[in-house]
N, C-alpha and C. Protein backbone atom coordinates (compact mmCIF):
# COMPACT_ATOMS: atom_id res chain seq x y z
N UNK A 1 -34.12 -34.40 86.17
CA UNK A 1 -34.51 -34.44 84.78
C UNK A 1 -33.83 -33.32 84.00
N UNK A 2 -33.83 -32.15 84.50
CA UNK A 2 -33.08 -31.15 83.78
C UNK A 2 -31.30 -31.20 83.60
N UNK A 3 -31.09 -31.66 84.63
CA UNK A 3 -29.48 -31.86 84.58
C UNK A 3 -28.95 -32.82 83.87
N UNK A 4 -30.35 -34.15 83.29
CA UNK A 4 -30.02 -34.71 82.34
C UNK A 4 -29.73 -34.31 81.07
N UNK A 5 -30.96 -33.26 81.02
CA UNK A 5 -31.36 -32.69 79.49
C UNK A 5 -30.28 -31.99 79.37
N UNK A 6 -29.50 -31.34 80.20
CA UNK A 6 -28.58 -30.24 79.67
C UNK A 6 -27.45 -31.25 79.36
N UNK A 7 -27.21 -32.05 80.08
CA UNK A 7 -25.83 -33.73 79.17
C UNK A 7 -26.00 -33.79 78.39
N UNK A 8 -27.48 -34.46 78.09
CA UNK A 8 -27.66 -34.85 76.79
C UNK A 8 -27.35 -33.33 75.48
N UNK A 9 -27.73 -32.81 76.16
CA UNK A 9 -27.66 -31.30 74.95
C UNK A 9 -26.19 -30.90 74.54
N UNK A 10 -25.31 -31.18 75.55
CA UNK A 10 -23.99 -30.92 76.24
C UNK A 10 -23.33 -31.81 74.90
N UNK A 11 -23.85 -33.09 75.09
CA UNK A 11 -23.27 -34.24 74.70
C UNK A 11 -23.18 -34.04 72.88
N UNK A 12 -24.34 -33.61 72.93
CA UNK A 12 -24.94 -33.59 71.31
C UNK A 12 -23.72 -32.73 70.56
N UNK A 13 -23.83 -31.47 71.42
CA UNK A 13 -22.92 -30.44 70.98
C UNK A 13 -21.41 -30.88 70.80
N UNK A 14 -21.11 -31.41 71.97
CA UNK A 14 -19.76 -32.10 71.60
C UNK A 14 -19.34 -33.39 70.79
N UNK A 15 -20.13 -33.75 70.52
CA UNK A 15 -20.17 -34.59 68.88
C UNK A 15 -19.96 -33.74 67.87
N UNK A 16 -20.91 -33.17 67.71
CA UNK A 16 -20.94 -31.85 66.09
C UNK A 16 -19.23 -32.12 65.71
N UNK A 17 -19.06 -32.19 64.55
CA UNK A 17 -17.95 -32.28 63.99
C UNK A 17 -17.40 -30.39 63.98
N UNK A 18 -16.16 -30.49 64.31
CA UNK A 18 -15.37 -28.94 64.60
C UNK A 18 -15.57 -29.01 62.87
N UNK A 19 -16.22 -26.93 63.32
CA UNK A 19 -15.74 -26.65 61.49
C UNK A 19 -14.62 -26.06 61.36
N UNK A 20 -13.48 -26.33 60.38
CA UNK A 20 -11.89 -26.36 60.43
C UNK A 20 -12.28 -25.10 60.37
N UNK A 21 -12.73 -24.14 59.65
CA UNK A 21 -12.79 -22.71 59.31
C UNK A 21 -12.78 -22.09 60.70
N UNK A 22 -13.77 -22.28 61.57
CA UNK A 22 -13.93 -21.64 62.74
C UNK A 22 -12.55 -22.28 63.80
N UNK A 23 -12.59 -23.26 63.73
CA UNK A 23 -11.17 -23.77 63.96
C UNK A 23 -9.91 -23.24 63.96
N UNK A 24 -9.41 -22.95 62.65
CA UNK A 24 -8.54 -22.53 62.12
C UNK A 24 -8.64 -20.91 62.65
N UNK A 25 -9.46 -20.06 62.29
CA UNK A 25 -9.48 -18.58 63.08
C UNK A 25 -9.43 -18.59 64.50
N UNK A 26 -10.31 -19.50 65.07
CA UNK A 26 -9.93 -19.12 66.69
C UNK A 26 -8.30 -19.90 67.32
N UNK A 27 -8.04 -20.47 66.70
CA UNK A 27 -6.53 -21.41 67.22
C UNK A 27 -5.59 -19.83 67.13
N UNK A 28 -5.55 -19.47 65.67
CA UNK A 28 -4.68 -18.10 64.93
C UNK A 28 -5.00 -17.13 65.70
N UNK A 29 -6.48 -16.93 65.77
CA UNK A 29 -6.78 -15.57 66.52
C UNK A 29 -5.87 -15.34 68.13
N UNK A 30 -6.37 -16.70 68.68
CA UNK A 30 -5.34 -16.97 70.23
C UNK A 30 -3.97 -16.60 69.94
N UNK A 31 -3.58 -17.45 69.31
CA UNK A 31 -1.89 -17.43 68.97
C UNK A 31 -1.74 -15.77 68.62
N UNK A 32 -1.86 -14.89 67.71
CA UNK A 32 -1.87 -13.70 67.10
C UNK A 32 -2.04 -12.86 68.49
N UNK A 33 -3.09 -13.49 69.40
CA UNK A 33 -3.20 -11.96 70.37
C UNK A 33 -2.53 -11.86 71.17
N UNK A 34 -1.31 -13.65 71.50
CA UNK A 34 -0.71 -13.48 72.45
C UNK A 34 0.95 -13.31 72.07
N UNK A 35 0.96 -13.49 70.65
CA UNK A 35 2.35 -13.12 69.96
C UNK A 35 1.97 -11.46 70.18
N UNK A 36 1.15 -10.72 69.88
CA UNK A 36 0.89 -9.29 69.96
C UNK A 36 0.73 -8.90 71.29
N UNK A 37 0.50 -9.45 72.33
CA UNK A 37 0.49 -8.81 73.69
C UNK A 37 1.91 -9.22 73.88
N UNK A 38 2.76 -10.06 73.82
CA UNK A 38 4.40 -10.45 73.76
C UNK A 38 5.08 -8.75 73.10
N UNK A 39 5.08 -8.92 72.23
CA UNK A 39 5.34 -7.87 71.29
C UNK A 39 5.45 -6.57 71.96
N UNK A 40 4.03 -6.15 72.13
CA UNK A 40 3.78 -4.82 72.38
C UNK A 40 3.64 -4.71 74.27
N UNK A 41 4.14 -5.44 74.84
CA UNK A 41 4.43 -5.52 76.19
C UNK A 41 5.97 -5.78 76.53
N UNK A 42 6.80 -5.65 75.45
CA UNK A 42 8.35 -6.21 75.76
C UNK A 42 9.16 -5.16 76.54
N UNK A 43 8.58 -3.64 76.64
CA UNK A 43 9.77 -2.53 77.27
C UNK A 43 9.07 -2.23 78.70
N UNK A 44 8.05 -3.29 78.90
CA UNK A 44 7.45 -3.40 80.13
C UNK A 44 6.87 -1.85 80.13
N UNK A 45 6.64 -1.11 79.63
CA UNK A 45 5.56 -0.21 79.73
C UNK A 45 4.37 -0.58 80.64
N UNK A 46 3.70 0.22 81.41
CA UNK A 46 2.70 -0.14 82.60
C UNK A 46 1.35 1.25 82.22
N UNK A 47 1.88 1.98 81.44
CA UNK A 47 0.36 3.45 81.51
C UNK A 47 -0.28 3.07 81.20
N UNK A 48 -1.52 3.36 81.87
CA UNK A 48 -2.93 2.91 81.19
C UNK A 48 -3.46 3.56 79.42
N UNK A 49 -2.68 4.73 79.11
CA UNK A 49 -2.53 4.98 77.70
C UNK A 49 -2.20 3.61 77.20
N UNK A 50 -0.85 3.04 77.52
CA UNK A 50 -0.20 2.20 76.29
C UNK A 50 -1.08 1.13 76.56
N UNK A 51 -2.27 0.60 77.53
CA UNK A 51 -2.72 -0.59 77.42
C UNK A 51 -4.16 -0.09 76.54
N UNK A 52 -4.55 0.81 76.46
CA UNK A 52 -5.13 1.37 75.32
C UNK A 52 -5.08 1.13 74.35
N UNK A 53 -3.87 1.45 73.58
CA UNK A 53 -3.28 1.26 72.41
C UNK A 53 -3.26 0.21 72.16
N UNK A 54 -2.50 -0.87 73.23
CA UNK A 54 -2.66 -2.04 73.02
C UNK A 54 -3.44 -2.72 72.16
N UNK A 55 -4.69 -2.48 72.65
CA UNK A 55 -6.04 -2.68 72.61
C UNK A 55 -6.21 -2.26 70.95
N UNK A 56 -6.06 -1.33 70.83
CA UNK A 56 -6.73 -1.19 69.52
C UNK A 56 -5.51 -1.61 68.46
N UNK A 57 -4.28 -1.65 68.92
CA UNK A 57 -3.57 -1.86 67.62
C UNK A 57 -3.67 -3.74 67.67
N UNK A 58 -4.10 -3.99 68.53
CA UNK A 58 -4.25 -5.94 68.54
C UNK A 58 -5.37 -5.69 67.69
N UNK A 59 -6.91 -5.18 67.63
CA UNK A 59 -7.97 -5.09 66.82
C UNK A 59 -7.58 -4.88 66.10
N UNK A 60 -7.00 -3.94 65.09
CA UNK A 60 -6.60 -3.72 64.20
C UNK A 60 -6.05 -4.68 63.41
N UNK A 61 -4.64 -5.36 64.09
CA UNK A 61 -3.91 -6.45 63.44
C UNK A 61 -4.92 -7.67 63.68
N UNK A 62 -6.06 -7.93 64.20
CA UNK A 62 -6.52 -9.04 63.86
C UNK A 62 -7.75 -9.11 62.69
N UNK A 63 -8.03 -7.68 62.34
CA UNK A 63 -9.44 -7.39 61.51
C UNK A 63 -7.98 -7.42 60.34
N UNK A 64 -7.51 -6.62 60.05
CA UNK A 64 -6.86 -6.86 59.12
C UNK A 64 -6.02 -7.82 58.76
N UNK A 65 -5.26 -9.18 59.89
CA UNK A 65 -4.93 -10.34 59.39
C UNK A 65 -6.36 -11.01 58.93
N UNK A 66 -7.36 -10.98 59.13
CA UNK A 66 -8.94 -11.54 58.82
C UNK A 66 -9.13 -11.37 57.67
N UNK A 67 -9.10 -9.83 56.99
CA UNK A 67 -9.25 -9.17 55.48
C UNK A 67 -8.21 -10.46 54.92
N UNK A 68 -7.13 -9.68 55.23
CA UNK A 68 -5.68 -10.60 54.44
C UNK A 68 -6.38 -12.63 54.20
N UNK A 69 -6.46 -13.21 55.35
CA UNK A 69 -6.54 -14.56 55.11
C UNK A 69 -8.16 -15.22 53.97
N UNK A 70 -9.14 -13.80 53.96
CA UNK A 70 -9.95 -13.89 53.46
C UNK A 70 -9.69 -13.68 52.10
N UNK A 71 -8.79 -12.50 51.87
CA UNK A 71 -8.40 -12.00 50.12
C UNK A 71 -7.50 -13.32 49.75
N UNK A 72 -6.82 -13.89 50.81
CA UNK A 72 -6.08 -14.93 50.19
C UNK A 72 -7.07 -16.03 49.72
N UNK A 73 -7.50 -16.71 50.19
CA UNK A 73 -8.53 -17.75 50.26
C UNK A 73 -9.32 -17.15 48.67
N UNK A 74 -9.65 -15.91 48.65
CA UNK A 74 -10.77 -15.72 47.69
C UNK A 74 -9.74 -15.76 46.35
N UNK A 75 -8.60 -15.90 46.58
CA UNK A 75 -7.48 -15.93 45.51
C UNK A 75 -7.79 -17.41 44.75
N UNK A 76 -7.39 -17.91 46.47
CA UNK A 76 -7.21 -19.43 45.86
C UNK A 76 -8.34 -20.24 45.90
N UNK A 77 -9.27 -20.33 45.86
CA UNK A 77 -10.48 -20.60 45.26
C UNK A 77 -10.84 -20.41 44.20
N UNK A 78 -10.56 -18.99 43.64
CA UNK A 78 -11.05 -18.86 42.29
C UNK A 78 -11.06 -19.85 41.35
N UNK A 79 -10.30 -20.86 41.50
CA UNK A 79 -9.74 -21.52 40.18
C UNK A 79 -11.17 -23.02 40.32
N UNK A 80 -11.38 -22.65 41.64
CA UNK A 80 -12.66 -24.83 41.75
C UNK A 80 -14.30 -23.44 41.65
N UNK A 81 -14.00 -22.37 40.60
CA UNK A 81 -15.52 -21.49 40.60
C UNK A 81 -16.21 -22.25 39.74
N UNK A 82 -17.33 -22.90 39.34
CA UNK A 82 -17.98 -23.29 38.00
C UNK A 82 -18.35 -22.11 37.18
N UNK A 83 -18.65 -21.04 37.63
CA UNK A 83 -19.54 -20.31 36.79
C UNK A 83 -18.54 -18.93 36.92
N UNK A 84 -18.91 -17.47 36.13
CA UNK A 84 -18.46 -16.53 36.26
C UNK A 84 -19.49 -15.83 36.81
N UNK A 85 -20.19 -16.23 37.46
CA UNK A 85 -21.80 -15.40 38.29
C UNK A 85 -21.45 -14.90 39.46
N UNK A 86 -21.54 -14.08 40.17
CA UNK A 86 -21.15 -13.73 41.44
C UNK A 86 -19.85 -13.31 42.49
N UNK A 87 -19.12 -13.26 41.69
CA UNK A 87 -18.02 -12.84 42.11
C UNK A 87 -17.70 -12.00 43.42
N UNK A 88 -18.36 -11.00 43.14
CA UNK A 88 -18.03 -10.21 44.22
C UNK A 88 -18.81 -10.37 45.57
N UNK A 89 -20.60 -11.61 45.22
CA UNK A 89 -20.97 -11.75 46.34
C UNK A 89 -20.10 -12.86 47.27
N UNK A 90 -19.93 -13.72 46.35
CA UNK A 90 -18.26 -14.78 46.98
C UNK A 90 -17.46 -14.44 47.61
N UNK A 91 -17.06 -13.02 47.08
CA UNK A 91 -15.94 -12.67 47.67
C UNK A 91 -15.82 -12.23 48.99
N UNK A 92 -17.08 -11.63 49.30
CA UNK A 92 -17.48 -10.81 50.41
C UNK A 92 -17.78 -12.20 51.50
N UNK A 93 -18.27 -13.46 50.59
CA UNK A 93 -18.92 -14.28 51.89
C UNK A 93 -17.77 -14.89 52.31
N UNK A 94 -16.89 -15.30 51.44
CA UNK A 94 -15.62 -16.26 51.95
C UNK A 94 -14.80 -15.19 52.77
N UNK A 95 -14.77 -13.83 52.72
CA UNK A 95 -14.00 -12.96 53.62
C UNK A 95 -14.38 -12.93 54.71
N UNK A 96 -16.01 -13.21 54.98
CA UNK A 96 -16.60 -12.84 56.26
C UNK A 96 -16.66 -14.11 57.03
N UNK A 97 -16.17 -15.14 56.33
CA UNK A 97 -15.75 -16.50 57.32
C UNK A 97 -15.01 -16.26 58.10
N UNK A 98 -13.94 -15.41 58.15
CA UNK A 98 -12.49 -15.20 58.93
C UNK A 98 -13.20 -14.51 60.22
N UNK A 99 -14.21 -14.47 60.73
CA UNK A 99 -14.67 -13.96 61.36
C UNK A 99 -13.86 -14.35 63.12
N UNK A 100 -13.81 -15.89 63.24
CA UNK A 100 -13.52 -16.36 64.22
C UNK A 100 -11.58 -15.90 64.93
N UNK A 101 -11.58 -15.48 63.61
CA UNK A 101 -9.72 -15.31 63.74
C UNK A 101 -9.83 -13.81 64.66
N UNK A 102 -10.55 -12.47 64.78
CA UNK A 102 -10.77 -11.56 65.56
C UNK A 102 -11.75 -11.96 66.75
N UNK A 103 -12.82 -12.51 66.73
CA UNK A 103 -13.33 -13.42 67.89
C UNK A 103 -12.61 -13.76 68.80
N UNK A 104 -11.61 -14.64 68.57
CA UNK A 104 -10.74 -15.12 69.61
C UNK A 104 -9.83 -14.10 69.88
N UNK A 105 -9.34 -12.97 69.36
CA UNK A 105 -8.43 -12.01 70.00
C UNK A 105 -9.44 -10.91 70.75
N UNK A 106 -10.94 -11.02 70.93
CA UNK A 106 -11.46 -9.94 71.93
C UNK A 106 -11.01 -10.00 73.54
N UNK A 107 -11.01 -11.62 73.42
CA UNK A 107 -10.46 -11.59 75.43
C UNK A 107 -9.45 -10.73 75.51
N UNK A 108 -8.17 -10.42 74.91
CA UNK A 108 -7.14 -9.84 74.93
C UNK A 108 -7.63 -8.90 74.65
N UNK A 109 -7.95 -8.36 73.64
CA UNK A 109 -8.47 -6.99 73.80
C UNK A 109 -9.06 -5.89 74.67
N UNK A 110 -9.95 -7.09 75.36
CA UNK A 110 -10.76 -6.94 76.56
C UNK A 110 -9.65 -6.60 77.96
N UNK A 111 -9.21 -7.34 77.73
CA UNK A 111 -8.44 -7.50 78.82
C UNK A 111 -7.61 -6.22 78.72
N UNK A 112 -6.71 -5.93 77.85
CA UNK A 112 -5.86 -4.64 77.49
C UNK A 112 -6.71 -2.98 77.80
N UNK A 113 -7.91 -3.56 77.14
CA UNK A 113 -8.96 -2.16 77.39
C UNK A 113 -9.41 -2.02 79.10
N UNK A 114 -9.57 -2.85 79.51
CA UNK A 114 -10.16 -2.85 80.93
C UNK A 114 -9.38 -2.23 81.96
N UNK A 115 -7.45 -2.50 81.55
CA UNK A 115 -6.42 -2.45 81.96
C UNK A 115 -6.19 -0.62 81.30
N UNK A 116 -6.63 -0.28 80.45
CA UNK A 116 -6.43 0.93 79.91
C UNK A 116 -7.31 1.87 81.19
N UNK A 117 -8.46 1.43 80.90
CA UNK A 117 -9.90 2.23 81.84
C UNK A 117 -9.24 2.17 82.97
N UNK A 118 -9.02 1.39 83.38
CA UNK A 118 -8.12 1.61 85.05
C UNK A 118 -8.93 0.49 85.71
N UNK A 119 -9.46 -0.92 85.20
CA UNK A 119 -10.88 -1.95 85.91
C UNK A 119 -9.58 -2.69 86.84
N UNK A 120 -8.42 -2.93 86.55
CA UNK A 120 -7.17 -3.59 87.47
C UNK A 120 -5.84 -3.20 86.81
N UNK A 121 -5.02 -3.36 87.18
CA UNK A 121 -3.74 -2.92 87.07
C UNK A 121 -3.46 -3.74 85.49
N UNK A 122 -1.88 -2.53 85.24
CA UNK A 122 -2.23 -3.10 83.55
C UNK A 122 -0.70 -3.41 84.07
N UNK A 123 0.66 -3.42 84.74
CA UNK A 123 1.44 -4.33 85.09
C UNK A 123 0.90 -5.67 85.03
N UNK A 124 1.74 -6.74 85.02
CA UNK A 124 1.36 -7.93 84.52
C UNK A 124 0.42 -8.48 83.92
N UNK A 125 -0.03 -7.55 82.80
CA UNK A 125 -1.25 -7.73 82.01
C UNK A 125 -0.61 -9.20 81.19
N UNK A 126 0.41 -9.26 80.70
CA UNK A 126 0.86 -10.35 79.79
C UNK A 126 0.56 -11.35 80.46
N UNK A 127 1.10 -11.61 81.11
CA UNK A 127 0.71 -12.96 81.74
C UNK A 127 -0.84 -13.49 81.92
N UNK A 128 -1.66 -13.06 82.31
CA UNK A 128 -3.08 -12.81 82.38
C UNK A 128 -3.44 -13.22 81.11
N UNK A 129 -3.26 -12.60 79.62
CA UNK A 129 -3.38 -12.55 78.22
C UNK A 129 -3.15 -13.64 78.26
N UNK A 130 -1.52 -14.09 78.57
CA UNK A 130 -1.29 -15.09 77.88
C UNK A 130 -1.72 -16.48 78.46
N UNK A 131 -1.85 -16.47 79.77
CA UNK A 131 -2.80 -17.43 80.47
C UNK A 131 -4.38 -17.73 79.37
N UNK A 132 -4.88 -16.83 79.22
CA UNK A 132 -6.54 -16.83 78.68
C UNK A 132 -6.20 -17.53 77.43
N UNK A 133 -5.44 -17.18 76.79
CA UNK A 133 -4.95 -17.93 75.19
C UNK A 133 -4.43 -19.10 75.45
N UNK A 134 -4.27 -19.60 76.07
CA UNK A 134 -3.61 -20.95 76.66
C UNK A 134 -4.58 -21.66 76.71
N UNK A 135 -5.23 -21.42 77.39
CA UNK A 135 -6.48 -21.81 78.06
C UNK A 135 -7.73 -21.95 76.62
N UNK A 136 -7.80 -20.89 75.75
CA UNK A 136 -8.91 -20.91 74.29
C UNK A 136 -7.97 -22.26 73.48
N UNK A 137 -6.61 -22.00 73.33
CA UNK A 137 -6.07 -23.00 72.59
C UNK A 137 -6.10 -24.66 73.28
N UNK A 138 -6.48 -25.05 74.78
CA UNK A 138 -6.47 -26.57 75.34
C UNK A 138 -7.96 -26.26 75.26
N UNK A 139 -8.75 -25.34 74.82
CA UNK A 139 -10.52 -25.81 74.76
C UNK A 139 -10.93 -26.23 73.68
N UNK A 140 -10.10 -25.79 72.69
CA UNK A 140 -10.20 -26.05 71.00
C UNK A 140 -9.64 -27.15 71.07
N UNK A 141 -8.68 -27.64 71.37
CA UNK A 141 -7.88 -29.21 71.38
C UNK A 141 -8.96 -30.10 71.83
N UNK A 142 -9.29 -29.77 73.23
CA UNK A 142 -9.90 -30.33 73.49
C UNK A 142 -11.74 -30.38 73.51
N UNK A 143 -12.18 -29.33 72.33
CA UNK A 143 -13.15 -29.92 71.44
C UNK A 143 -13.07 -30.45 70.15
N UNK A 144 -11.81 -29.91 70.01
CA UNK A 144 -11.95 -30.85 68.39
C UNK A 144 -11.74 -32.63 68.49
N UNK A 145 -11.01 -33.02 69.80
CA UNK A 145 -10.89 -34.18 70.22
C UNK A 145 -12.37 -34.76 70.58
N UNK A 146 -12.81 -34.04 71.01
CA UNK A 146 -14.16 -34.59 71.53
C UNK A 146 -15.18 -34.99 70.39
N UNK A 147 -15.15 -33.61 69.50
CA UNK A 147 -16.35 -34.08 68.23
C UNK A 147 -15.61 -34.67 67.39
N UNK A 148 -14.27 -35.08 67.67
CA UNK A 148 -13.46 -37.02 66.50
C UNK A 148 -14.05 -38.21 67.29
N UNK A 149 -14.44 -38.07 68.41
CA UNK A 149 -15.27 -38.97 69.24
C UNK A 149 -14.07 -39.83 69.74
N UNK A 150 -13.53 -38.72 70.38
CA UNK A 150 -12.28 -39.21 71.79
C UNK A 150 -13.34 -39.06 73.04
N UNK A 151 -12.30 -40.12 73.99
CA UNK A 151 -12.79 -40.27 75.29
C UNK A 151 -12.33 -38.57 76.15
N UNK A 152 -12.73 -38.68 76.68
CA UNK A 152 -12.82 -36.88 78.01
C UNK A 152 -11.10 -37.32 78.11
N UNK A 153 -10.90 -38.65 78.74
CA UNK A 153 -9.51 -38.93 79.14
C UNK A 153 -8.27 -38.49 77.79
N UNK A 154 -8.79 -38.89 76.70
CA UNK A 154 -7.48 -38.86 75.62
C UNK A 154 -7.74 -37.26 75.19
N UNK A 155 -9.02 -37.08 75.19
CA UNK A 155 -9.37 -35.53 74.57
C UNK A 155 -8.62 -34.84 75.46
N UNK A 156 -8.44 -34.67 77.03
CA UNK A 156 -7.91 -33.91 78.18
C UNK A 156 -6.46 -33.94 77.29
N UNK A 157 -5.79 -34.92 77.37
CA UNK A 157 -4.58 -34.99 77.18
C UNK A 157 -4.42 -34.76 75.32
N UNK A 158 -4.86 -34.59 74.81
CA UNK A 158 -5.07 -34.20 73.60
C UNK A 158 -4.79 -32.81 73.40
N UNK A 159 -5.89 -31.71 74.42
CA UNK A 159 -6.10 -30.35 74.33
C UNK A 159 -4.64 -30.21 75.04
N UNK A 160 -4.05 -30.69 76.10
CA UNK A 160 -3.11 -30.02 76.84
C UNK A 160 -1.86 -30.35 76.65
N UNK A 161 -1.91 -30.74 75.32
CA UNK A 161 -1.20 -31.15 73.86
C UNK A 161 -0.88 -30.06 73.46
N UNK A 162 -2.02 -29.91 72.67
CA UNK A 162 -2.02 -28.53 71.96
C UNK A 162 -1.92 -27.10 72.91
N UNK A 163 -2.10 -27.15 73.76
CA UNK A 163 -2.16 -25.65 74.72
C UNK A 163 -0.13 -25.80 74.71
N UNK A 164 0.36 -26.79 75.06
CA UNK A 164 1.55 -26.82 75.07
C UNK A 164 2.27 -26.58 73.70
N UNK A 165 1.95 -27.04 72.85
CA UNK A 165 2.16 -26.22 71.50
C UNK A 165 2.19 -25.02 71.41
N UNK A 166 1.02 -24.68 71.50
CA UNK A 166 0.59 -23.30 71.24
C UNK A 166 1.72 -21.95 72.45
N UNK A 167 2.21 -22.70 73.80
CA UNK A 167 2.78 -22.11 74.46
C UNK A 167 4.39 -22.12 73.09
N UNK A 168 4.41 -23.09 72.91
CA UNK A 168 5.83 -22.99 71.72
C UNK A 168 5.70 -21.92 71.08
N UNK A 169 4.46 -22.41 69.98
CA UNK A 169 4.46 -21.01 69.06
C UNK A 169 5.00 -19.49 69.73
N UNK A 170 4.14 -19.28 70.55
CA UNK A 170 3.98 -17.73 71.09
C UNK A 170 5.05 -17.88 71.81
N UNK A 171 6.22 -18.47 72.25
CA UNK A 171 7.11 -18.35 72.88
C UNK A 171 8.70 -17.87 71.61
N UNK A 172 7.88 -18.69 70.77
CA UNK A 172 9.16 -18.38 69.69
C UNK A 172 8.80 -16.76 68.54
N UNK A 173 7.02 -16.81 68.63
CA UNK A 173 6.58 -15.69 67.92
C UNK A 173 7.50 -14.26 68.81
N UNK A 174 7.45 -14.60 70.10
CA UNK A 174 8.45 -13.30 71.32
C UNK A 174 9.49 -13.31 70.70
N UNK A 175 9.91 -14.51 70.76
CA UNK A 175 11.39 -14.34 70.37
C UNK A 175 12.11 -13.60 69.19
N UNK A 176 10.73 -14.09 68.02
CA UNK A 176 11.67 -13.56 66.85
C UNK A 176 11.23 -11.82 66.97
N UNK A 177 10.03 -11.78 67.39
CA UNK A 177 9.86 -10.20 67.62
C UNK A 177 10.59 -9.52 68.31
């Protein structure tokens, strides 16, 4: 009976229609932490200092790409406002949507910091990173496939669609960096 209830609960959840907002930040957030672990892992540096740094300059660039996509948005909205009431509480709420775009760059973060502390070796940290972002970007594919009310079969091949994409992006984000 319980292993039903948790399907059915399972099931429910994966209907819910994806909200593009949360969508849209965690796809970027992935992509961003693994163009930035590319980046800042290219002279193969291994000290547990630089996986430190890592760490906080990826936080950094993802709280502040978050600010940025939020000031943008609060740009371009202005114009569908009805009223001149509230402005600045708007401003603050549509900024704090971007929330999901730093969300999805904590695994990496995590991962970089753990690698700083000394929890496993910070040599081949990239790969690791970029494995986990691979992996957030074919879960998002393959929930947003699921709550369009795709089968497990087309959704599978749907997400590992997009994980293969997403290996493009961050392969060409290296490159141009």
């Amino acid at each position: 009976m319980h292993a039903q209830t948790l399907r059915a609960g399972l099931g429910r959840l994966l209907r819910r229609p994806a909200r593009p907002n949360t969508v849209f930040g965690s796809v970027y957030g992935a992509v961003l932490a693994s163009s930035m672990a590319a980046a800042l892992t290219q002279h193969g540096e291994t000290a547990r200092s630089d996986r430190l740094y890592d760490a906080a300059w990826l936080l950094i660039t993802a709280t502040v790409s978050a600010v940025a996509h939020g000031y943008a948005r609060v740009i371009a909205e202005r114009g569908e406002e009805q009223s001149g009431h509230g402005h600045g509480r708007t401003a603050l709420r549509v900024m704090l949507t971007e929330w999901p775009l730093v969300l999805a760059t904590l695994p990496t973060v995590g991962l970089f910091a753990g690698a700083g502390w000394g929890w496993w070796p910070s040599g081949g940290i990239k790969s690791v990173v970029f494995a986990v972002n691979i992996v957030q970007l074919m879960g998002w594919g393959l929930f947003t496939a699921l709550s369009a009310g795709r089968r497990w079969g087309s959704a599978l091949v749907i997400g590992a669609g997009d994980a293969l994409v997403g290996v493009f992006v961050v392969v060409a984000n290296a490159f141009v960096k």
